[in-house]
N, C-alpha and C. Protein backbone atom coordinates (compact mmCIF):
# COMPACT_ATOMS: atom_id res chain seq x y z
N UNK A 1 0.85 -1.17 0.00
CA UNK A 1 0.00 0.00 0.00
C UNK A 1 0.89 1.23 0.00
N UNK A 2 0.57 2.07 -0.94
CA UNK A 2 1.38 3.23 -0.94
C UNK A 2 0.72 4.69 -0.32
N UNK A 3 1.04 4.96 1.03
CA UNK A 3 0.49 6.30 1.41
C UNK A 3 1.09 7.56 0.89
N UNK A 4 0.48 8.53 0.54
CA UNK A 4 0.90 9.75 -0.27
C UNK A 4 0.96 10.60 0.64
N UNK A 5 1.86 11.90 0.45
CA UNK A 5 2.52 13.02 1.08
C UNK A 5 1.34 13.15 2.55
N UNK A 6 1.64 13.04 3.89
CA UNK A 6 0.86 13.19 4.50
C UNK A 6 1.50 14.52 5.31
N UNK A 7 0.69 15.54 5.94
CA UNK A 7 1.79 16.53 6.90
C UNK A 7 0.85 16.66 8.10
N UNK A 8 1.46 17.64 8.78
CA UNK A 8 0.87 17.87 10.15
C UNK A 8 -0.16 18.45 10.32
N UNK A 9 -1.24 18.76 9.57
CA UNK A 9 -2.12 19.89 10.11
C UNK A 9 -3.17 18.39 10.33
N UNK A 10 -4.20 19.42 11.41
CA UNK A 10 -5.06 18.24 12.25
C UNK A 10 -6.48 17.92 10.84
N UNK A 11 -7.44 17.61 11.88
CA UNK A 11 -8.67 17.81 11.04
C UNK A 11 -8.98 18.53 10.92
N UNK A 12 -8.93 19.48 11.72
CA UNK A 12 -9.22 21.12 11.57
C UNK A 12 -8.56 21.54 9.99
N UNK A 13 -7.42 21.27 9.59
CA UNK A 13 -6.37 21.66 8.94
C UNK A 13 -5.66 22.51 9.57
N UNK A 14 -5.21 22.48 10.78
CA UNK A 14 -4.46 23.31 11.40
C UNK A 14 -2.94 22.75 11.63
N UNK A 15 -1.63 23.30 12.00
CA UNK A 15 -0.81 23.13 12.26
C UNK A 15 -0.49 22.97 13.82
N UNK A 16 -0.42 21.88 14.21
CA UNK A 16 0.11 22.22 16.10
C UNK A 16 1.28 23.04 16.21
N UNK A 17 1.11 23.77 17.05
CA UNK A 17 1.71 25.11 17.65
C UNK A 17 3.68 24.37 17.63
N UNK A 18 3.90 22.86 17.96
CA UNK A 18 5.15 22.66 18.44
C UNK A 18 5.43 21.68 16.97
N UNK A 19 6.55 21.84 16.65
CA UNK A 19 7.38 20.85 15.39
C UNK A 19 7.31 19.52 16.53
N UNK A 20 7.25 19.31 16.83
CA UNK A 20 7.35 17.82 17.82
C UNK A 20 5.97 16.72 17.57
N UNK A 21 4.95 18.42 18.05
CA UNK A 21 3.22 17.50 17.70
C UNK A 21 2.81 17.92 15.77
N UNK A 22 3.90 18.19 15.36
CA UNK A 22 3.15 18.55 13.90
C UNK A 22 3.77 17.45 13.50
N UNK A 23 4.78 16.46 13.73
CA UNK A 23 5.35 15.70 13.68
C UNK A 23 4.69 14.39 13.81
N UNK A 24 4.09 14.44 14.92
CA UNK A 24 3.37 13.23 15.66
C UNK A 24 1.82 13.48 14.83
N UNK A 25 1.53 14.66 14.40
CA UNK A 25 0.29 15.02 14.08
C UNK A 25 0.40 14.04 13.11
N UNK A 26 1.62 14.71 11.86
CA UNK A 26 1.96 13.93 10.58
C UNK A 26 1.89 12.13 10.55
N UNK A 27 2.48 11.56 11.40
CA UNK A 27 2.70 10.10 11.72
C UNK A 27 1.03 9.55 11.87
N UNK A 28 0.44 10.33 12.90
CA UNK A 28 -0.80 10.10 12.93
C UNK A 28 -1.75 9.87 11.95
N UNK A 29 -1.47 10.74 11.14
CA UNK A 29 -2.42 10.82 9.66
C UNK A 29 -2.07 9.69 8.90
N UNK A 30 -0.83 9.60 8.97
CA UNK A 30 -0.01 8.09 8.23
C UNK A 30 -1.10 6.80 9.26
N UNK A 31 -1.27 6.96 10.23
CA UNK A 31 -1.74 5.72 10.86
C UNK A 31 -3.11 5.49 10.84
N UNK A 32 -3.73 6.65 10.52
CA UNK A 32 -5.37 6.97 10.30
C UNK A 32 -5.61 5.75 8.61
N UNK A 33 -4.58 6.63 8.41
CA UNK A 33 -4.63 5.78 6.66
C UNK A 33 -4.69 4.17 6.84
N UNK A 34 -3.52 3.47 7.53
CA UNK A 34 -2.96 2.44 7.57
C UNK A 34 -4.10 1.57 8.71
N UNK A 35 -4.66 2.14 9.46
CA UNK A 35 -5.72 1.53 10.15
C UNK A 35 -6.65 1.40 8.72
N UNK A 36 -7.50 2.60 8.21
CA UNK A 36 -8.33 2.26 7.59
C UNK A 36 -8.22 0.98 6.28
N UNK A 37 -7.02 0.51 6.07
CA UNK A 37 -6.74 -0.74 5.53
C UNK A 37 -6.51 -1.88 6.47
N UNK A 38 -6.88 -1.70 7.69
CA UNK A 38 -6.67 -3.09 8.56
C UNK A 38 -5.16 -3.04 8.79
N UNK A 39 -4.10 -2.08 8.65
CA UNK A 39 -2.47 -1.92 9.16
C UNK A 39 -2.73 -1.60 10.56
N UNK A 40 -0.96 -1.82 10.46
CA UNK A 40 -0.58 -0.53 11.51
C UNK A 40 0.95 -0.70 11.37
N UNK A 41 1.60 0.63 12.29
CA UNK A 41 3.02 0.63 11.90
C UNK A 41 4.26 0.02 11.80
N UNK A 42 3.48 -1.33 12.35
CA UNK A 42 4.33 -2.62 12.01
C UNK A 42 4.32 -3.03 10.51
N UNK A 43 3.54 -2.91 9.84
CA UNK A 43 3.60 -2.69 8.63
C UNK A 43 4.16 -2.59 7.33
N UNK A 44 4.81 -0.98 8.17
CA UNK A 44 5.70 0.10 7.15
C UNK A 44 6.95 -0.62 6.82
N UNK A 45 6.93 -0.77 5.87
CA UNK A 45 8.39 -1.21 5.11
C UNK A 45 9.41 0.12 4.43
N UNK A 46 8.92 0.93 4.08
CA UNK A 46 9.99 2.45 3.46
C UNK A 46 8.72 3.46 4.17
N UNK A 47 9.76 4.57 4.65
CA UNK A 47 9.05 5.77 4.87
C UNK A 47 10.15 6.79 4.49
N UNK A 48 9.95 7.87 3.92
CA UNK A 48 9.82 8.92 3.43
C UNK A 48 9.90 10.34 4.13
N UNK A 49 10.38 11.04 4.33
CA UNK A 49 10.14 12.71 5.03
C UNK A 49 10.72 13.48 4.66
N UNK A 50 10.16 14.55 4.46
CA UNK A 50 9.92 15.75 3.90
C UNK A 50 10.38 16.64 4.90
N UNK A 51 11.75 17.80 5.35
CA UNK A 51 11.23 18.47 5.95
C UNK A 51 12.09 19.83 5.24
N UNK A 52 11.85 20.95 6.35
CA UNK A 52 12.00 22.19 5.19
C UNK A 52 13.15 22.64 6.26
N UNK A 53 13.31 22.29 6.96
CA UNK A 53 14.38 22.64 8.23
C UNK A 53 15.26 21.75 8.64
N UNK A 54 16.85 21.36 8.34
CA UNK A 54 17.48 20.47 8.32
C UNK A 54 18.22 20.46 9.90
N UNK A 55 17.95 21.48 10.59
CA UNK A 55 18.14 21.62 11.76
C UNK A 55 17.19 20.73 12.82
N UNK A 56 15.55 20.68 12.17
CA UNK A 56 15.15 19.73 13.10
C UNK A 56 15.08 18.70 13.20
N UNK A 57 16.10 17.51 12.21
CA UNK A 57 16.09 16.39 11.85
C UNK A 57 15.80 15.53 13.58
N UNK A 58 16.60 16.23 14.56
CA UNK A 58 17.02 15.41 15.34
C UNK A 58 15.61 15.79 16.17
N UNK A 59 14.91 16.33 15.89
CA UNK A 59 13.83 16.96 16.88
C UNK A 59 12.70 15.68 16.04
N UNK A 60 12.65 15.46 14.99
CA UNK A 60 11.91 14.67 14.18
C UNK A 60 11.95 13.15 14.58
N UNK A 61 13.24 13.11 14.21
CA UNK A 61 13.97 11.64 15.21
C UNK A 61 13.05 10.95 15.85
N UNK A 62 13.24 11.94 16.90
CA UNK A 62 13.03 11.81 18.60
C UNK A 62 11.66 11.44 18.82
N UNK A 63 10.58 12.28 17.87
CA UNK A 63 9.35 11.53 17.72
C UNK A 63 8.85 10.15 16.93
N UNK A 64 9.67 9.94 15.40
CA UNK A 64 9.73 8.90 14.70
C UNK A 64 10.21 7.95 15.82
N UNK A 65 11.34 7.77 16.22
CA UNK A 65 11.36 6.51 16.97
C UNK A 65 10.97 5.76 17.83
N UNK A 66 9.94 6.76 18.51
CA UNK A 66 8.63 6.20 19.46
C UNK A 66 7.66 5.76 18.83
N UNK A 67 7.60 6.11 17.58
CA UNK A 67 5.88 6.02 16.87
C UNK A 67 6.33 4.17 15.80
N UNK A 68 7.42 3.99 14.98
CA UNK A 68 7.90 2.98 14.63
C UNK A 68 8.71 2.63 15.37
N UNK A 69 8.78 1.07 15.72
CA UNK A 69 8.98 -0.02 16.99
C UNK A 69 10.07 -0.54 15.82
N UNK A 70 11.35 -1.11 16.57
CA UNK A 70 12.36 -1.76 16.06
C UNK A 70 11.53 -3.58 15.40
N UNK A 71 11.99 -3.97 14.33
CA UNK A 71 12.72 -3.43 13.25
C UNK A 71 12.28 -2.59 12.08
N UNK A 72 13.08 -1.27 12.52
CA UNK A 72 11.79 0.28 11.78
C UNK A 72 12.01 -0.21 10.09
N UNK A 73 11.22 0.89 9.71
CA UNK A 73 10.83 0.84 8.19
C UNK A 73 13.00 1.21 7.86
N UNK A 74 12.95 1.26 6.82
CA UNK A 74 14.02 1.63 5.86
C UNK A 74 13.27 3.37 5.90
N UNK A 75 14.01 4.37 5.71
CA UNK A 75 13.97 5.64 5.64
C UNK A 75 15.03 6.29 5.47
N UNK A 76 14.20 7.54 3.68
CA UNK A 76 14.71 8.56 3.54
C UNK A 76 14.69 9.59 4.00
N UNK A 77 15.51 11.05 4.57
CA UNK A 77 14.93 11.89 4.67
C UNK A 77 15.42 12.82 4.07
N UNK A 78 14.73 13.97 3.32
CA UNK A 78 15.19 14.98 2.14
C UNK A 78 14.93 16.38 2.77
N UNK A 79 15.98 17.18 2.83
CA UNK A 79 15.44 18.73 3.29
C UNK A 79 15.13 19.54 1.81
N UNK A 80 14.05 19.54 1.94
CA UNK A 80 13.64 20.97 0.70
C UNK A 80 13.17 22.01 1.32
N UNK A 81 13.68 23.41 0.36
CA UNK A 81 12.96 24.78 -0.14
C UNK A 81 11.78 24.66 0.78
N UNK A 82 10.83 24.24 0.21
CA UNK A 82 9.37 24.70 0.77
C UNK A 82 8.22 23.46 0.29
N UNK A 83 7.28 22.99 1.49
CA UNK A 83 6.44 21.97 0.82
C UNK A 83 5.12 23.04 0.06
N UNK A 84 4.36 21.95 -0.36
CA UNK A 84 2.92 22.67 -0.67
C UNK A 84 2.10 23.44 0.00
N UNK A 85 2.06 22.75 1.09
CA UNK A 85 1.13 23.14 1.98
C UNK A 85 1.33 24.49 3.15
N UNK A 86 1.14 24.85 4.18
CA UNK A 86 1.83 25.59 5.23
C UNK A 86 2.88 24.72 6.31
N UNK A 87 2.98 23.27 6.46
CA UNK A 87 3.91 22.67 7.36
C UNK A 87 5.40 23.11 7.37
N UNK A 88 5.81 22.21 8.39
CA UNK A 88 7.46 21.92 8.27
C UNK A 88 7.47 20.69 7.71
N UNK A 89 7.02 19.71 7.51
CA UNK A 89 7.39 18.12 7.15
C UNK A 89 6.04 17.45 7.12
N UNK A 90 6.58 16.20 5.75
CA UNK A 90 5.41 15.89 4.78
C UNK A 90 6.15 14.24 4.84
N UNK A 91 4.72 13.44 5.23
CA UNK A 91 5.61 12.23 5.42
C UNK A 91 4.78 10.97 4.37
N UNK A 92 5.49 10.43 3.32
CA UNK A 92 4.93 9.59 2.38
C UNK A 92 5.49 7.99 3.09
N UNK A 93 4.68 6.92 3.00
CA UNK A 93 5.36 5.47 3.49
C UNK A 93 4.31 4.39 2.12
N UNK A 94 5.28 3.14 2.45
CA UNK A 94 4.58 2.51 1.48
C UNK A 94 4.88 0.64 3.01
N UNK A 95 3.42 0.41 3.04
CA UNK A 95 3.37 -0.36 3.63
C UNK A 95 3.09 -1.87 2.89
């Protein structure tokens, strides 16, 4: 299953106030998806991230490695310019 660019804003479409929960927001949306196919993040085989700030890699980390359980997906992560949307980071996985 291939999930497409997911980012942090809630249902609202809002952004959480901290890169930590826009982070966790983002993962979340990935898991909303992956439930609604009967997954979950045991799953994920490649994940993907997007962020626009190469400074917060380690702030990103710190939430990814709580949310995927060892043995994690394979992961890229790419700093670009600017996403589409208003976020910091846009997270694509293919389960």
């Amino acid at each position: 299953m291939y999930i497409p660019g997911r980012g942090g804003e809630d249902a609202a479409g809002k952004i959480p106030a901290t890169f930590e929960a826009e982070v966790q927001q983002a993962l979340d949306n990935v898991g909303a998806i992956l439930k609604t196919a009967g997954m979950s993040s045991a799953d994920v085989v490649s994940v993907q991230v997007y962020l626009v700030n190469a400074d917060h890699f380690q702030r990103m980390n710190a939430v990814y490695t709580k949310y995927f359980q060892d043995p994690r997906p394979t992961r890229t992560t790419v700093v670009v310019a600017k996403l589409v949307g208003p976020g910091s980071i846009e997270i694509t996985a293919t389960a």
